[in-house]
C-alpha atoms as a PDB file:
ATOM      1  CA  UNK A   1     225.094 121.241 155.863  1.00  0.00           C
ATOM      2  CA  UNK A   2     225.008 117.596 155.374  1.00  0.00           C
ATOM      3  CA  UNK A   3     226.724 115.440 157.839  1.00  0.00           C
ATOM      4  CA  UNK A   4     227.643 111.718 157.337  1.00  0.00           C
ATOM      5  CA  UNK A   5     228.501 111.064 160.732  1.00  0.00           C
ATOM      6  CA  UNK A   6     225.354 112.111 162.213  1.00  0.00           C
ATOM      7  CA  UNK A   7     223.463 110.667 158.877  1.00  0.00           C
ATOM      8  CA  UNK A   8     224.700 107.213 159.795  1.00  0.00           C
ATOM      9  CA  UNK A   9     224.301 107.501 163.325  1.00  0.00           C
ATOM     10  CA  UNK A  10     220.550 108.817 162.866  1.00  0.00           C
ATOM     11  CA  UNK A  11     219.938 105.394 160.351  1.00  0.00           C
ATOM     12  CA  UNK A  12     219.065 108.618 157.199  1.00  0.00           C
ATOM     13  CA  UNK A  13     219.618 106.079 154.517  1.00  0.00           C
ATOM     14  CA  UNK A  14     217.132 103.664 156.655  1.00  0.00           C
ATOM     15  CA  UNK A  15     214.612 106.502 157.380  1.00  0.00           C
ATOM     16  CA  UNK A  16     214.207 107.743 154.091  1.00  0.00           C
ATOM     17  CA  UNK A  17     214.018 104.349 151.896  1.00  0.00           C
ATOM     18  CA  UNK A  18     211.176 103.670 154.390  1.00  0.00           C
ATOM     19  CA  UNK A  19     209.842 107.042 154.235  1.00  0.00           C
ATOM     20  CA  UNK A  20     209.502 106.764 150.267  1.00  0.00           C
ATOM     21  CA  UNK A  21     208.672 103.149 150.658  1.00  0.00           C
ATOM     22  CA  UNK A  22     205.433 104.552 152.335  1.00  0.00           C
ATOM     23  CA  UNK A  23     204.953 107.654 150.406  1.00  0.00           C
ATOM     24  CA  UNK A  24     204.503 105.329 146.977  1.00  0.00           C
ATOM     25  CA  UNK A  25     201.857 103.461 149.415  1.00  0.00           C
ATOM     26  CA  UNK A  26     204.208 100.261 148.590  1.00  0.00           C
ATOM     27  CA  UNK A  27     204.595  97.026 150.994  1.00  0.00           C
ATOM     28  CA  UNK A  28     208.275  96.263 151.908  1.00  0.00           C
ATOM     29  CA  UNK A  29     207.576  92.811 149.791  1.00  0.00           C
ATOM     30  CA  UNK A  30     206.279  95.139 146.948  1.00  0.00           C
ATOM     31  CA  UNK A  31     209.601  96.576 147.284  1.00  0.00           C
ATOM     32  CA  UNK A  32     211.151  93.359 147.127  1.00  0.00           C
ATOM     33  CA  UNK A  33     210.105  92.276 144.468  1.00  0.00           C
ATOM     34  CA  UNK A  34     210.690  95.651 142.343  1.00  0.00           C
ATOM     35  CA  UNK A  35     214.045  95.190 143.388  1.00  0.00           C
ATOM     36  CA  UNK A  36     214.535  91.718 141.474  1.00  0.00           C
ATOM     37  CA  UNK A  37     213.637  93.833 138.227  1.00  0.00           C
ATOM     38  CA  UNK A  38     216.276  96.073 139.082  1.00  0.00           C
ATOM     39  CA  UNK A  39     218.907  92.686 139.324  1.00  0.00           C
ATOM     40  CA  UNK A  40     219.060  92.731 143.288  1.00  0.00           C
ATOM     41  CA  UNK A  41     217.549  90.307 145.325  1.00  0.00           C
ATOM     42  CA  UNK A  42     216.876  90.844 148.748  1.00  0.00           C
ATOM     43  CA  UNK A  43     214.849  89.250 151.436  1.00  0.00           C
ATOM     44  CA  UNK A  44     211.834  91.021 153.356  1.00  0.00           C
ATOM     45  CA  UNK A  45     213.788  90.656 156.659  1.00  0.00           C
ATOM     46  CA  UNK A  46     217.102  92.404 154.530  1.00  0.00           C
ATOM     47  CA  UNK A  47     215.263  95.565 154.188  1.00  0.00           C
ATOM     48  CA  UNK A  48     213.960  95.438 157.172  1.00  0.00           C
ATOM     49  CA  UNK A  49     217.082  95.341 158.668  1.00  0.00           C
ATOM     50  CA  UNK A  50     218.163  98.312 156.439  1.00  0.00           C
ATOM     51  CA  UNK A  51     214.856 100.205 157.610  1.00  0.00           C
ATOM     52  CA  UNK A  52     215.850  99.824 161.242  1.00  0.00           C
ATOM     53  CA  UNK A  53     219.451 100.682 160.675  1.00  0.00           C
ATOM     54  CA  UNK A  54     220.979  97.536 161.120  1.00  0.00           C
ATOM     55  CA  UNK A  55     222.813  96.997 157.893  1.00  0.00           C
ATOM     56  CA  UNK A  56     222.932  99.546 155.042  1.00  0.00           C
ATOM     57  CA  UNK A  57     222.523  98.497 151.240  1.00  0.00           C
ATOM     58  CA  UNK A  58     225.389  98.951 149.662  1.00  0.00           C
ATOM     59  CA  UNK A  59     225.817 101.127 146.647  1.00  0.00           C
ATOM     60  CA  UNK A  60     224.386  99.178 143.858  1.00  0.00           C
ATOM     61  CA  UNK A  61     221.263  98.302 145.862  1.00  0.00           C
ATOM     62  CA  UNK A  62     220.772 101.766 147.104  1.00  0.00           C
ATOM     63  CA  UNK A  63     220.196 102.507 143.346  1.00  0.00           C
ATOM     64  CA  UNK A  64     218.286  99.984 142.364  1.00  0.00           C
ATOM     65  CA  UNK A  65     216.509 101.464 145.521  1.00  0.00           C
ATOM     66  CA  UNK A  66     216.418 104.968 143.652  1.00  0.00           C
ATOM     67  CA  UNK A  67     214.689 103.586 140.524  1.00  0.00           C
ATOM     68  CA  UNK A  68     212.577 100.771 142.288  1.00  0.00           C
ATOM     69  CA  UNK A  69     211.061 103.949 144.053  1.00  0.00           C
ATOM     70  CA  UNK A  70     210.962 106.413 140.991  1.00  0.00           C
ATOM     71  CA  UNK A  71     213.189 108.991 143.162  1.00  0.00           C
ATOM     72  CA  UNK A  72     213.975 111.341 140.018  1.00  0.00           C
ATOM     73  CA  UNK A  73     217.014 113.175 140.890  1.00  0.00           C
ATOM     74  CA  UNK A  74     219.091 109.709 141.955  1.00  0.00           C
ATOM     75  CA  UNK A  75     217.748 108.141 138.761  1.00  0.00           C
ATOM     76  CA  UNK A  76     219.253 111.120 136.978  1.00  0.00           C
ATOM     77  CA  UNK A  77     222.715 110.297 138.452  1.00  0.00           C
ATOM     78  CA  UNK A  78     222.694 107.009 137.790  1.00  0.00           C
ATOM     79  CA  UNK A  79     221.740 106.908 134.184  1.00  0.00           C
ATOM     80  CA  UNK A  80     224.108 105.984 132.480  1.00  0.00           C
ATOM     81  CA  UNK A  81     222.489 107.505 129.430  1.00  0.00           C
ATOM     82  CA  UNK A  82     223.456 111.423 130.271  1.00  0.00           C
END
């Protein structure tokens, strides 16, 4: 069962953009640069900060996070074409 308090205190949302970040073999400056496509620009030390847990995107960049990284399902949700 998901949790959000233990989510936030764990740094998930950090964990896992990094985690995908990696699994796409992508550079966090790759990533930053996707991310302008997407209409959000963020700095290399931003996401870092959001890797380590010390800020959290909010909810339009964690989308644009979601189709800078190709993660299917979120894309799904966020489509405004369904």
């Amino acid at each position: 069962m998901y949790n959000a308090k233990f989510d936030k205190e764990d740094n998930g949302i950090g964990k896992r953009i990094a985690a995908a970040r990696k699994l796409k073999k992508i550079t966090a400056q790759q990533l930053c640069d996707k991310l302008e496509q997407y209409g959000i620009s963020v700095s290399r030390p931003a996401l870092g900060k959001w890797e380590r847990g010390e800020s959290v995107p909010s909810a339009y960049q964690i989308m644009a996070v979601f189709f800078a990284l190709d993660i299917a399902t979120f894309k799904r949700f966020g489509s405004s074409e369904n």
